[in-house]
Protein backbone atom coordinates (compact mmCIF):
# COMPACT_ATOMS: atom_id res chain seq x y z
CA UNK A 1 7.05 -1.86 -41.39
CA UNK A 2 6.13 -4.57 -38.88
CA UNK A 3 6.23 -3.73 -35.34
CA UNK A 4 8.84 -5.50 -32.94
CA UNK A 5 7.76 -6.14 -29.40
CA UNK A 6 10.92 -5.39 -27.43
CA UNK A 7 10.72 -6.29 -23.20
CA UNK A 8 11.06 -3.09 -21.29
CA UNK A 9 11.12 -4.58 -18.12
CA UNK A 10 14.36 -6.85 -16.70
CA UNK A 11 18.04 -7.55 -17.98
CA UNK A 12 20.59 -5.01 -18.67
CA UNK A 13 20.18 -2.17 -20.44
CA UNK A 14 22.84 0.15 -22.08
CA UNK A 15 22.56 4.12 -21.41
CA UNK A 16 21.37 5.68 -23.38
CA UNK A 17 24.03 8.11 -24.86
CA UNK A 18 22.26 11.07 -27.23
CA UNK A 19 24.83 12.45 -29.57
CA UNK A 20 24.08 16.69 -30.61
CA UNK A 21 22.23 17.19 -27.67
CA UNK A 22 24.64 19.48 -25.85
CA UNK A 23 22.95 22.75 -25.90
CA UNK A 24 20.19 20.82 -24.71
CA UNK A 25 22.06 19.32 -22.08
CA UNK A 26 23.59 22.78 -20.81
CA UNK A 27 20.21 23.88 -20.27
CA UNK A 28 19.73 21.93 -17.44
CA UNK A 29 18.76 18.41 -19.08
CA UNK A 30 21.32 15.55 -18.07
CA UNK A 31 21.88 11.68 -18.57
CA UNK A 32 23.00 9.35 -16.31
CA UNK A 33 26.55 8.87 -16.83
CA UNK A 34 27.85 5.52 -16.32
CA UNK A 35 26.21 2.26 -16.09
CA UNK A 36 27.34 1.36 -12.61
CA UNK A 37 26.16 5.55 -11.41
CA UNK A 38 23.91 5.40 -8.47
CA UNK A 39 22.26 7.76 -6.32
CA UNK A 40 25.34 8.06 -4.05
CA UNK A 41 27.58 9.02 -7.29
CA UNK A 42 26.89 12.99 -6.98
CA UNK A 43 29.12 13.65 -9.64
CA UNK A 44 27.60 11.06 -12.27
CA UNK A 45 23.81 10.85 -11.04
CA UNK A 46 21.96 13.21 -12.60
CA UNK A 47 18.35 11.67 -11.88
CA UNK A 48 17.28 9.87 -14.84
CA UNK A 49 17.66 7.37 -17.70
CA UNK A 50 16.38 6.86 -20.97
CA UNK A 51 14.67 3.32 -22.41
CA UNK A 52 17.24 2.31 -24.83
CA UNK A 53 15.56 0.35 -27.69
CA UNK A 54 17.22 -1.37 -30.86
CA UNK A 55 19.98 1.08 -29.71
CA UNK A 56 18.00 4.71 -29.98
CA UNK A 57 16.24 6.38 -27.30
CA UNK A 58 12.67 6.26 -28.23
CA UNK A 59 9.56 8.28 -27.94
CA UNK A 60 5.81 8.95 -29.27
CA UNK A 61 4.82 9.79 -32.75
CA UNK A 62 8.36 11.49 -34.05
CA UNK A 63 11.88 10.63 -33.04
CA UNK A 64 12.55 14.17 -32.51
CA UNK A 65 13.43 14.83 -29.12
CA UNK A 66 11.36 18.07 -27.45
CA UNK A 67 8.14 17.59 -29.63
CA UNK A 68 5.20 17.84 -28.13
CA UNK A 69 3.02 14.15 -28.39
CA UNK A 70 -0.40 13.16 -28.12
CA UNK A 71 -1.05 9.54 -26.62
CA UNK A 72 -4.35 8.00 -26.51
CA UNK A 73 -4.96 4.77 -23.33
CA UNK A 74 -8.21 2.59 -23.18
CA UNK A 75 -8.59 -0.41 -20.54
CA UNK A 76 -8.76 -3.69 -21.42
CA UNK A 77 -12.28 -4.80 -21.83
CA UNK A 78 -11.79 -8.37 -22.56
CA UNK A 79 -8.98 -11.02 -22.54
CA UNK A 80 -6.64 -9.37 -24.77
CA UNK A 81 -3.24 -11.29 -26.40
CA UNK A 82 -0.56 -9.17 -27.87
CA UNK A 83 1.90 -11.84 -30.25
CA UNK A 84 5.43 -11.86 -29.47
CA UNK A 85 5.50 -9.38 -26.58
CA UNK A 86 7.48 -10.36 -23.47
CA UNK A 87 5.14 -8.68 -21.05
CA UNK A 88 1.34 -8.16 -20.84
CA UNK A 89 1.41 -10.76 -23.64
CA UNK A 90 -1.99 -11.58 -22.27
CA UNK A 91 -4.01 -9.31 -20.19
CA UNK A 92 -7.83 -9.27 -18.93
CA UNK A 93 -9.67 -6.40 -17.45
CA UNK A 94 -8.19 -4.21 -14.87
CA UNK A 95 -10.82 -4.76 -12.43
CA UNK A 96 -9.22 -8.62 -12.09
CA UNK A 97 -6.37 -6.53 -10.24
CA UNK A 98 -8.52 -3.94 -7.94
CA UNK A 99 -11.68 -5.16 -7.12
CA UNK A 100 -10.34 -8.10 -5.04
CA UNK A 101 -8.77 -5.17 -3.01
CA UNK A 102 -12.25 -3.61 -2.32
CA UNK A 103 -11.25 -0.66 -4.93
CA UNK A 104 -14.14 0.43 -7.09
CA UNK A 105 -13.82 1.18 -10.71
CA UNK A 106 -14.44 4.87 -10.57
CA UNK A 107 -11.62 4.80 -8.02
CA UNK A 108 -9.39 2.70 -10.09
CA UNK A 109 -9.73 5.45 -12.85
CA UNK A 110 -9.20 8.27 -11.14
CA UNK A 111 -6.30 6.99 -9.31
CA UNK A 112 -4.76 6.06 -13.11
CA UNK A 113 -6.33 9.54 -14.54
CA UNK A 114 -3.79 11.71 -11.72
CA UNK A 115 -1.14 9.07 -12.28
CA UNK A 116 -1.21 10.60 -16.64
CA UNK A 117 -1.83 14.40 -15.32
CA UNK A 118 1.22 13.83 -13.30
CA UNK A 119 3.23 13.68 -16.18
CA UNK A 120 0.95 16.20 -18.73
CA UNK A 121 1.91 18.95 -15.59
CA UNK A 122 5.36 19.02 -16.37
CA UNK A 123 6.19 17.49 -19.66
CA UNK A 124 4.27 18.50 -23.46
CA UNK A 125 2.73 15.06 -24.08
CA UNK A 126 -1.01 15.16 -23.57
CA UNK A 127 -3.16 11.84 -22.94
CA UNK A 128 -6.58 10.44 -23.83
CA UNK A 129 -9.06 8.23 -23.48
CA UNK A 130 -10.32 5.90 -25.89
CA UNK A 131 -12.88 3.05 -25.49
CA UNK A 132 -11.48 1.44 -28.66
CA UNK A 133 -8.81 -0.84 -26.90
CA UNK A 134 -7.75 -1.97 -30.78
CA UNK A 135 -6.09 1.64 -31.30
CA UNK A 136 -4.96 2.99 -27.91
CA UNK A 137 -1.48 3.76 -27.80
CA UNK A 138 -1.60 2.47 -24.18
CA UNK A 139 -3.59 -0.48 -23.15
CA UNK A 140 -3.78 -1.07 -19.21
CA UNK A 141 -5.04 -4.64 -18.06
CA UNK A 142 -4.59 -7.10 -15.42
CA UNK A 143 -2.06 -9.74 -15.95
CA UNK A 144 -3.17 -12.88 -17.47
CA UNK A 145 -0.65 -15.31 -15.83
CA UNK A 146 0.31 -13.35 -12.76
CA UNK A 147 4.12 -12.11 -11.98
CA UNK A 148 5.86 -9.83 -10.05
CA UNK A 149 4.05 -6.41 -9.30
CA UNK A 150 3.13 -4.64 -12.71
CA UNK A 151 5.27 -4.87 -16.17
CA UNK A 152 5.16 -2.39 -19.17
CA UNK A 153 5.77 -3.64 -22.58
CA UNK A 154 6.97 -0.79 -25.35
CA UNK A 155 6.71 -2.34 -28.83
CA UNK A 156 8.50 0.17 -31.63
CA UNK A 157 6.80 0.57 -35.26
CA UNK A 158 7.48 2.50 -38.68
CA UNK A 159 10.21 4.53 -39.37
CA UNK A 160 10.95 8.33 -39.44
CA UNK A 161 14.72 9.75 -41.20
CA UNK A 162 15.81 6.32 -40.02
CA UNK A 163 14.48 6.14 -36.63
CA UNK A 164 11.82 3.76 -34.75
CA UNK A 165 9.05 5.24 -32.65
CA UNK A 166 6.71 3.86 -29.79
CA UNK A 167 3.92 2.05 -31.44
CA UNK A 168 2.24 0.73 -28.41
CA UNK A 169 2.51 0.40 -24.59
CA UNK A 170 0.61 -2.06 -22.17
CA UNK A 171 1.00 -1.97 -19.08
CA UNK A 172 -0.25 -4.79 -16.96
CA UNK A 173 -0.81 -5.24 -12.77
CA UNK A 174 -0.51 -8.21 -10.85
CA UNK A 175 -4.40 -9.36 -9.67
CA UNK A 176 -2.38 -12.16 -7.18
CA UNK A 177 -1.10 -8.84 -5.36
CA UNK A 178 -2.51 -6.89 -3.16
CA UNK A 179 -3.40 -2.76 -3.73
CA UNK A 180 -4.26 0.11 -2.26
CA UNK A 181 -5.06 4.04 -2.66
CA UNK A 182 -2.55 6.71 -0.90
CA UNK A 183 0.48 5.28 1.13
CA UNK A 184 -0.09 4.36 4.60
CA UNK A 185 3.55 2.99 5.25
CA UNK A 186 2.75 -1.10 4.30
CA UNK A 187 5.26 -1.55 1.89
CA UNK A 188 4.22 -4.80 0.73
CA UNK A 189 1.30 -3.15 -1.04
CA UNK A 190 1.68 -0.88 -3.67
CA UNK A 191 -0.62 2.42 -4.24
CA UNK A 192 -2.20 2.41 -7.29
CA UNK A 193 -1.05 5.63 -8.59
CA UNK A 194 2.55 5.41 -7.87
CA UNK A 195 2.54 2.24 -9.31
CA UNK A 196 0.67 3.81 -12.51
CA UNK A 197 2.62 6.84 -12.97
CA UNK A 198 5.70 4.67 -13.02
CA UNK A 199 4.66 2.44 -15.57
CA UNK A 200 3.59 5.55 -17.51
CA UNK A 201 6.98 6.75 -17.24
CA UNK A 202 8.13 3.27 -19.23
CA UNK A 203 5.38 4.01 -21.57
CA UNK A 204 6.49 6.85 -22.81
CA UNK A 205 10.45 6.57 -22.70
CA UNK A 206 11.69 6.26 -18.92
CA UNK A 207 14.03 4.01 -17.85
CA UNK A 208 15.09 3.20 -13.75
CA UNK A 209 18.10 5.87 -13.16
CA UNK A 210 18.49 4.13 -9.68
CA UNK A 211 17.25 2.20 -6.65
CA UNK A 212 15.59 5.25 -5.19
CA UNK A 213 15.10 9.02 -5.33
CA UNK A 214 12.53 9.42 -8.41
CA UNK A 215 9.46 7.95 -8.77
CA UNK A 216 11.11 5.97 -11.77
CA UNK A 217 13.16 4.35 -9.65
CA UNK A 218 13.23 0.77 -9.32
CA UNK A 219 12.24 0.46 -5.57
CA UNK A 220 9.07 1.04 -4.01
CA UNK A 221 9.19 3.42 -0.81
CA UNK A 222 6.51 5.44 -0.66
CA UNK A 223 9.12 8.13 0.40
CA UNK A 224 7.74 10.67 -2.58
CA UNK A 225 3.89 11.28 -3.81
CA UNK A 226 5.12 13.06 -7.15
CA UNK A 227 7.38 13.16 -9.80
CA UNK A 228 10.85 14.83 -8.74
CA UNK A 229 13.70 16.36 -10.47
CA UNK A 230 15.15 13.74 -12.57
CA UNK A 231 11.53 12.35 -13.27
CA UNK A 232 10.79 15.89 -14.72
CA UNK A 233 13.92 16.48 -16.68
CA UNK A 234 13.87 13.02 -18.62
CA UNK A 235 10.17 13.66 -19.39
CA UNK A 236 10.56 17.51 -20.82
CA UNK A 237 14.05 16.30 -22.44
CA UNK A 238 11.48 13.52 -24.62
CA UNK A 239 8.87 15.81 -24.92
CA UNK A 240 9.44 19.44 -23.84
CA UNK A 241 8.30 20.95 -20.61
CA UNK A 242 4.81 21.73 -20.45
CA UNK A 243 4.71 25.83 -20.91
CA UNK A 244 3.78 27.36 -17.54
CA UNK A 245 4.82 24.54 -15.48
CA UNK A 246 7.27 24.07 -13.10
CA UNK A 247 10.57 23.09 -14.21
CA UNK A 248 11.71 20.66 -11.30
CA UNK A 249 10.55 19.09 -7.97
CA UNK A 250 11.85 19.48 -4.64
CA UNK A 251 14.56 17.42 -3.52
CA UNK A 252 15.16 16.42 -0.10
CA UNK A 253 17.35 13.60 1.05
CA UNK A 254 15.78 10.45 -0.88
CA UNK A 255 16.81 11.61 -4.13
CA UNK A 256 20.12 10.64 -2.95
CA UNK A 257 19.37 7.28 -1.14
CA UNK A 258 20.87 3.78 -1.98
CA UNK A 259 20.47 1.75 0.44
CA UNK A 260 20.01 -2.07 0.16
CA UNK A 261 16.34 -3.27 -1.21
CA UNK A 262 14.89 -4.77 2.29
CA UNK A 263 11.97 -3.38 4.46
CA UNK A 264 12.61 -0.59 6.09
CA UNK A 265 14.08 1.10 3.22
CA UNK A 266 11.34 0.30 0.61
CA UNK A 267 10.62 -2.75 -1.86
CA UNK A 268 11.39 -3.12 -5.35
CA UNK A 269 8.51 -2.50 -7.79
CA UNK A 270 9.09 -6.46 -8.59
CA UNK A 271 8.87 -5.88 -12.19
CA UNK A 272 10.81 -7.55 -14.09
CA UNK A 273 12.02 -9.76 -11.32
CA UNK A 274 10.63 -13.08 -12.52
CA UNK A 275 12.57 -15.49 -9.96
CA UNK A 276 11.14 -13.63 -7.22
CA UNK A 277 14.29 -12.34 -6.18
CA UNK A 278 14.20 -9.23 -3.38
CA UNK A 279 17.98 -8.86 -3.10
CA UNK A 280 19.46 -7.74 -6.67
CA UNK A 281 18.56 -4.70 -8.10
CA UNK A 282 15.67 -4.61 -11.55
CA UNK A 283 17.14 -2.86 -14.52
CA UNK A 284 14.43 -1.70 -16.49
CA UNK A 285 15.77 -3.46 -19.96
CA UNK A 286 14.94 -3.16 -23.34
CA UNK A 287 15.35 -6.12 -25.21
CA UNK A 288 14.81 -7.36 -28.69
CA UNK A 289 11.69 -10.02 -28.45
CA UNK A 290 14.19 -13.23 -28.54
CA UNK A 291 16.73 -11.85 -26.03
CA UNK A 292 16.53 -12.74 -22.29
């Protein structure tokens, strides 16, 4: 069956509602409620969302939710164009992106190598490299014609008992913006690794549950250095949690922030956001190739 490129990145999005999952769900795994929940909402907000593609939550390699998954990345290692998807449609190397910020390559991948083992510490999906860019189930470049911050781009193939799976990720970064490694409190440049293991999250079946509070939420603060509670639970709910690993992250009180987008409170990623706008919030969408 042909893969569709869907846009993971902007619009609305419907929640993802998961029918037969309530023994599942009263084991500590939860969805956000409502579409107008936020972080304030403590009786609705229950730290994360699920992508919602061609109406089904989706996932790596089987639709069945809990599976363990194995996901193989590579790095774009020439101009690359992926036909009809809405982001990364055309991406060059990475190094466009970092080395204008003084960040050497062997940085650049080991900053992107934590930002995966973030997510293989706490969820059963394992990642690895490739160097054949042709196959990898994730492709990371630099964007081509540079927007926003960084974008993610999930594109769905075959079927299995009547269900799409991920066929493909890219993820793409910004080499008009400015980055960095480890927070140091200037907001208007993103850390590397943050930025990765958010975009990872998309990759594999995250949506933004908020404005702030999990690392998969839409606004950059800098106010967390790992995944947290919600970022843990929507990972282990797609893919089980990782045996021997901790079940959840410590909260404190930005898991339940929601302020406005501005300065001292954090940025948005800017993904997603393609009329520049720093006011509204970015819903992480998932929209059929055609829809805007």
């Amino acid at each position: 069956m042909a893969v569709r490129a869907v846009r993971t990145l902007g619009g609305e999005l419907r929640i993802a509602f998961l029918a037969g999952l309530a023994g599942v769900l009263a084991s500590g795994f939860a969805l956000l409620i409502g579409p107008d929940a936020g972080a304030g909402d403590g009786a609705t907000y229950l730290g994360f969302r699920l992508l919602d593609l061609e109406n089904q939550s989706v996932r790596w390699q089987t639709p069945t939710f809990g599976a363990g998954a194995v996901v193989t990345y590579a790095f774009a290692n020439a101009p690359i164009t992926t036909e009809g998807a809405r982001n990364c449609a055309r991406m060059v190397p990475p190094e466009a992106a970092y080395a204008p910020s003084q960040i050497s390559e062997q940085s650049f991948r080991d900053e992107v190598a934590a930002a995966f083992r973030m997510w293989e510490g706490v969820a059963d999906i394992t990642f690895r490299e490739t160097a054949d860019t042709a196959t990898a189930g994730i492709l990371i470049g630099a964007q081509a014609d540079p927007v926003g911050r960084a974008f993610t781009n999930v594109s769905l193939s075959g079927e299995d008992e009547g269900r799409k799976v991920i066929g493909r990720s890219l993820i793409c970064l910004n080499p008009k913006q400015p980055w960095k490694v480890g927070f140091d409190g200037r907001l208007d440049t993103y850390d590397l690794r943050y930025t990765m293991a958010h975009e990872i999250g998309h990759a594999i079946g995250l949506d933004h549950p908020s404005a702030a509070g999990q690392l998969m939420s839409y606004r950059y603060d800098e106010k967390q250095t790992d995944l947290q509670a919600g970022d843990i639970k929507g990972a282990a709910l797609l893919y089980g949690p990782r045996p021997g690993t901790r079940s959840f992250a410590a909260t404190g009180p930005a898991e339940t922030a929601n302020a406005a987008p501005d300065a001292e409170n954090g940025r948005l990623f800017g993904i997603g956001d393609r009329n520049g706008s720093s006011t509204s919030p970015v819903s992480t969408g998932s929209l059929p190739d055609k829809a805007r």
